[in-house]
N, C-alpha and C. Protein backbone atom coordinates (compact mmCIF):
# COMPACT_ATOMS: atom_id res chain seq x y z
N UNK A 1 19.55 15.71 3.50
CA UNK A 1 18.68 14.77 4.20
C UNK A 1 17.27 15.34 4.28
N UNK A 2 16.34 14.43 3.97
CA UNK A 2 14.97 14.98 4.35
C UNK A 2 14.25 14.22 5.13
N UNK A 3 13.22 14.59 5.80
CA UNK A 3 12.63 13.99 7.06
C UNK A 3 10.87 14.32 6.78
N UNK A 4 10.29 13.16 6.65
CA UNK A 4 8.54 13.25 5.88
C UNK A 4 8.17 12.83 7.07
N UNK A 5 7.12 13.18 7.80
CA UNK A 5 6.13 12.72 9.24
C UNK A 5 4.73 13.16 8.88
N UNK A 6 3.97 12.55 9.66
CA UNK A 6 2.67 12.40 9.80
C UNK A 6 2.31 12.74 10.88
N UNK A 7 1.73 13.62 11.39
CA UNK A 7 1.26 14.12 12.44
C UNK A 7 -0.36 14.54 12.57
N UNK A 8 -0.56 14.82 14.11
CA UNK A 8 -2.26 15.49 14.32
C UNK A 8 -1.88 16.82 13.79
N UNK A 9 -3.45 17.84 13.43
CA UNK A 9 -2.93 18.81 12.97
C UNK A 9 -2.60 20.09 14.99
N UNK A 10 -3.04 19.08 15.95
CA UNK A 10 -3.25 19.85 16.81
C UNK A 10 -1.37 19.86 17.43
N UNK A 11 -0.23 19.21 16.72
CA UNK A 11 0.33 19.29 16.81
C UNK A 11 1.63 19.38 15.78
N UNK A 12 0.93 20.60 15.17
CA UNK A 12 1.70 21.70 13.93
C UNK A 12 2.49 22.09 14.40
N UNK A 13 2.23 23.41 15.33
CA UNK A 13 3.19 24.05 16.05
C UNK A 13 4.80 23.27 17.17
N UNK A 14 3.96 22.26 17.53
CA UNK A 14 5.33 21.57 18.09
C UNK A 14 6.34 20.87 17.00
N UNK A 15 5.74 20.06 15.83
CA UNK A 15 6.60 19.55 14.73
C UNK A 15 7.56 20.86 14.36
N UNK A 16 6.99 21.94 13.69
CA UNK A 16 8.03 22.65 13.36
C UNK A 16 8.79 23.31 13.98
N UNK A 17 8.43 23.40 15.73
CA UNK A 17 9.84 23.82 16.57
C UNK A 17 10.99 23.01 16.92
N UNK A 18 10.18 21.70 16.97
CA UNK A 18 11.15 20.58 17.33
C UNK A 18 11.77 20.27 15.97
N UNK A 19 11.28 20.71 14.91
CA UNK A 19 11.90 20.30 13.38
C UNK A 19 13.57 21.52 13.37
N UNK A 20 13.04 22.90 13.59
CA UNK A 20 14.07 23.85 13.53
C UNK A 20 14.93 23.41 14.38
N UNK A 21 14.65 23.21 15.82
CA UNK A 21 16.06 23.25 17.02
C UNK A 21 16.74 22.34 16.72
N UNK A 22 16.66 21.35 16.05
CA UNK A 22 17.26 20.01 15.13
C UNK A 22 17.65 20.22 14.02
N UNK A 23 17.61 21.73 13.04
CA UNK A 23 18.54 22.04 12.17
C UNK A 23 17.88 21.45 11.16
N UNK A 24 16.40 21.30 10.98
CA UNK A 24 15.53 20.56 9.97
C UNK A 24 14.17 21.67 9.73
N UNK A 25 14.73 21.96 8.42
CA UNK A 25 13.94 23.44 8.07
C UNK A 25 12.18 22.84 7.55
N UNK A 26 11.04 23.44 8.10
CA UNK A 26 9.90 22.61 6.89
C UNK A 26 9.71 23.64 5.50
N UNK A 27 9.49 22.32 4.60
CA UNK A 27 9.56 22.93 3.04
C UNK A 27 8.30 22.46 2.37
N UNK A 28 7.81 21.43 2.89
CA UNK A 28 6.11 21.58 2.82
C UNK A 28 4.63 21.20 3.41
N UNK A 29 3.88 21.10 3.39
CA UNK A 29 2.99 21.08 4.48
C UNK A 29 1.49 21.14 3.61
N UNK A 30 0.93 19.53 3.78
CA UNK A 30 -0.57 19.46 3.36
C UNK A 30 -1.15 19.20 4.18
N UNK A 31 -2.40 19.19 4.54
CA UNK A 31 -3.41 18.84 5.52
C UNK A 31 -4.42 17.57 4.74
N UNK A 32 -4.89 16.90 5.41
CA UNK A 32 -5.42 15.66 5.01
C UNK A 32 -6.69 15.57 5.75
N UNK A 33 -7.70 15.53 4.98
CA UNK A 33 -9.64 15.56 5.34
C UNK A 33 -9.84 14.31 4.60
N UNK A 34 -10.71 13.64 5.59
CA UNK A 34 -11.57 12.64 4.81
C UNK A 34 -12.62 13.53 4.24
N UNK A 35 -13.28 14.02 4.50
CA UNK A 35 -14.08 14.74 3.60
C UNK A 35 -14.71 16.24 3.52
N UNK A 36 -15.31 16.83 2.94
CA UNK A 36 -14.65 18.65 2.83
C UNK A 36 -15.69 18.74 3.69
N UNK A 37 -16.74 18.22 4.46
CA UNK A 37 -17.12 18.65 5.93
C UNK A 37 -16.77 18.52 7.11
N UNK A 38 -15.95 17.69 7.12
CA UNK A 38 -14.82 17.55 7.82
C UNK A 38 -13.62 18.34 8.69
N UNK A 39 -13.46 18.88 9.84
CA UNK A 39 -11.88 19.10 9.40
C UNK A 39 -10.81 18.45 9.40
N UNK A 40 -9.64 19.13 9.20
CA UNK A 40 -8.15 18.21 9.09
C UNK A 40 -8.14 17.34 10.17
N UNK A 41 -7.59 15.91 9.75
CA UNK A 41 -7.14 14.93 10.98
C UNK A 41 -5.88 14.88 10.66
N UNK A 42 -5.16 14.76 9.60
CA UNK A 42 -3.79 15.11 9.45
C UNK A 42 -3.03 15.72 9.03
N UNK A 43 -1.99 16.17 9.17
CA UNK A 43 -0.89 16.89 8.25
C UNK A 43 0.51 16.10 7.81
N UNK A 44 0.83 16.41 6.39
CA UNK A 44 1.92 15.78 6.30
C UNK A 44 2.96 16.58 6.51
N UNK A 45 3.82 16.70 6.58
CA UNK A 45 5.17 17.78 6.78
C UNK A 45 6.60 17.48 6.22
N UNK A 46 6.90 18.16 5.69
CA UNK A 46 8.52 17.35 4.61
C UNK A 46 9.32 18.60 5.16
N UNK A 47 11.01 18.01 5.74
CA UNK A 47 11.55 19.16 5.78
C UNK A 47 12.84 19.02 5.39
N UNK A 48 13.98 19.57 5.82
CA UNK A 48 15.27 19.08 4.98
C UNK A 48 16.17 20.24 5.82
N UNK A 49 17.12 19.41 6.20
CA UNK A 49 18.67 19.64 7.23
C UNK A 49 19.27 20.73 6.76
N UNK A 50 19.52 21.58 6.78
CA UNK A 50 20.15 22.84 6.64
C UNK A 50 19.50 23.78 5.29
N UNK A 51 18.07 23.58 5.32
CA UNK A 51 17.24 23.82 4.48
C UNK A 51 17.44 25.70 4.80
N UNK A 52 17.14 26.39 3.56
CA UNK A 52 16.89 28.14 3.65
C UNK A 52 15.66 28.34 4.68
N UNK A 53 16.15 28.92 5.52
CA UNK A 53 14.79 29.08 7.01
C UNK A 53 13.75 30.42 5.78
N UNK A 54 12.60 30.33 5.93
CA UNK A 54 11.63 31.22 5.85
C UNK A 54 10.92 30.73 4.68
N UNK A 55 10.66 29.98 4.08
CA UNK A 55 9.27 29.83 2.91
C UNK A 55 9.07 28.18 2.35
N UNK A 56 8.08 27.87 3.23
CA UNK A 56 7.41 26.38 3.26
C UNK A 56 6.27 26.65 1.96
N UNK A 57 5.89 25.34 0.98
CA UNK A 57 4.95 25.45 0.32
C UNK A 57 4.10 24.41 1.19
N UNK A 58 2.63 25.09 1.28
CA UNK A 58 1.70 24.71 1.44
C UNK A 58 0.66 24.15 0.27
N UNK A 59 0.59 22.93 0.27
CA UNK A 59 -0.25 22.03 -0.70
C UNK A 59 -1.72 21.69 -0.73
N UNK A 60 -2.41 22.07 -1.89
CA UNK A 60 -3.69 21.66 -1.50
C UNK A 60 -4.07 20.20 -1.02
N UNK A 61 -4.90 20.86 -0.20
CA UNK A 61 -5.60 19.77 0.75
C UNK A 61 -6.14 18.23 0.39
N UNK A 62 -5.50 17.39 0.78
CA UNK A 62 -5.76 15.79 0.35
C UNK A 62 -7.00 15.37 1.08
N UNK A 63 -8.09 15.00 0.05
CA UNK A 63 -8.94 14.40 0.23
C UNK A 63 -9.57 13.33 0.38
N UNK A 64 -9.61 12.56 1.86
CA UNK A 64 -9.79 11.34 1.81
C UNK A 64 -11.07 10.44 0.70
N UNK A 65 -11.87 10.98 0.58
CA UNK A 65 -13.49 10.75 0.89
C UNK A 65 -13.74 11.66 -0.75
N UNK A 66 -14.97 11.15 -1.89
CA UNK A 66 -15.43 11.86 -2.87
C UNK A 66 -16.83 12.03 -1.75
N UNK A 67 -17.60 13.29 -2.90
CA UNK A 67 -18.83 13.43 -2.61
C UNK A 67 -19.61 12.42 -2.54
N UNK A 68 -19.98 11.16 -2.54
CA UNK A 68 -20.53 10.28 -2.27
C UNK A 68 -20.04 8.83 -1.14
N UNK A 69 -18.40 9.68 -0.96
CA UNK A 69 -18.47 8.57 0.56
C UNK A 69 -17.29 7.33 -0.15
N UNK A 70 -17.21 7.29 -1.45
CA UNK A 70 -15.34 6.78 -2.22
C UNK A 70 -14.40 7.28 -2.06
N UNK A 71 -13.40 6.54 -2.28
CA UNK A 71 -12.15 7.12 -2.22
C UNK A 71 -12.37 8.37 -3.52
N UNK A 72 -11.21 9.67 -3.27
CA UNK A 72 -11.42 10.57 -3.89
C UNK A 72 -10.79 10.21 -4.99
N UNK A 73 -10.78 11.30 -6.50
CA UNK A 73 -9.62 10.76 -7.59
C UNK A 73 -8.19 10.69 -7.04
N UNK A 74 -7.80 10.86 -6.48
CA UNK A 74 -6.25 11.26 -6.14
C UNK A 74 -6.03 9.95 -5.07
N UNK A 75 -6.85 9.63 -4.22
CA UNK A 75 -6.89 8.81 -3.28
C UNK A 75 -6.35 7.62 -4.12
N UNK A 76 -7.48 7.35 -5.12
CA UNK A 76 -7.36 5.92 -5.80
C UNK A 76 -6.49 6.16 -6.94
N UNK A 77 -5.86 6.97 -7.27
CA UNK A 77 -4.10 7.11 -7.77
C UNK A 77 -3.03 6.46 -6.90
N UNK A 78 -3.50 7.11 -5.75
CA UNK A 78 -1.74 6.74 -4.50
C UNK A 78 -2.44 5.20 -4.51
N UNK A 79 -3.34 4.79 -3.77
CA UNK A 79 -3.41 3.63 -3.65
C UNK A 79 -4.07 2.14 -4.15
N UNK A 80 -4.52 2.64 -5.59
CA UNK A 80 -5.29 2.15 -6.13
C UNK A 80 -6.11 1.39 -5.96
N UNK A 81 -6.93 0.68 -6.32
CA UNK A 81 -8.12 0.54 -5.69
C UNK A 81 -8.01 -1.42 -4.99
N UNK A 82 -7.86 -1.21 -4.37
CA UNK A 82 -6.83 -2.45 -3.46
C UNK A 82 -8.02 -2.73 -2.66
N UNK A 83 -9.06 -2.64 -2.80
CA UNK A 83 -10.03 -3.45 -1.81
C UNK A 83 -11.27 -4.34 -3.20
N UNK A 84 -10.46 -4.33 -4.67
CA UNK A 84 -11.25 -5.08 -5.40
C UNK A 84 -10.10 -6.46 -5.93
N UNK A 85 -8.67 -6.18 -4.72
CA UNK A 85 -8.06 -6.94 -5.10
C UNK A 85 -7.68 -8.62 -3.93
């Protein structure tokens, strides 16, 4: 079983205690910026039920926002560009 949430990043530390005492190991963990002056407003977190306790991959950082204030390349992959539709 795996379990994907969206959380603040000011509440990292509680997701993954309340993730372990529930027998739900985390296995990865990106942080999400609208833009690289910015800091994080979110984190994503993926974890999985009787997962090996000790080594989460950490993913580079998802970028809301390009240098000019667009969606980034990756942005307009996941969601393509749905405001010319």
């Amino acid at each position: 079983m795996h379990l994907c949430m969206c959380q603040r990043p000011e509440r990292l530390s509680d997701v993954i205690e309340s993730m372990r005492r529930s027998g739900i190991e985390p296995k990865r963990l990106r942080l999400v910026q609208q833009r690289k002056s910015k800091a994080p407003k979110l984190f994503l977190i993926e974890g999985r039920r009787g997962g090996k306790r000790g080594f989460m991959d950490v993913l580079p950082t998802l970028f809301i926002e390009d240098g000019q204030g667009g969606f980034s390349e990756e942005m307009l992959e996941i969601y393509g560009d749905y405001k010319s539709k």
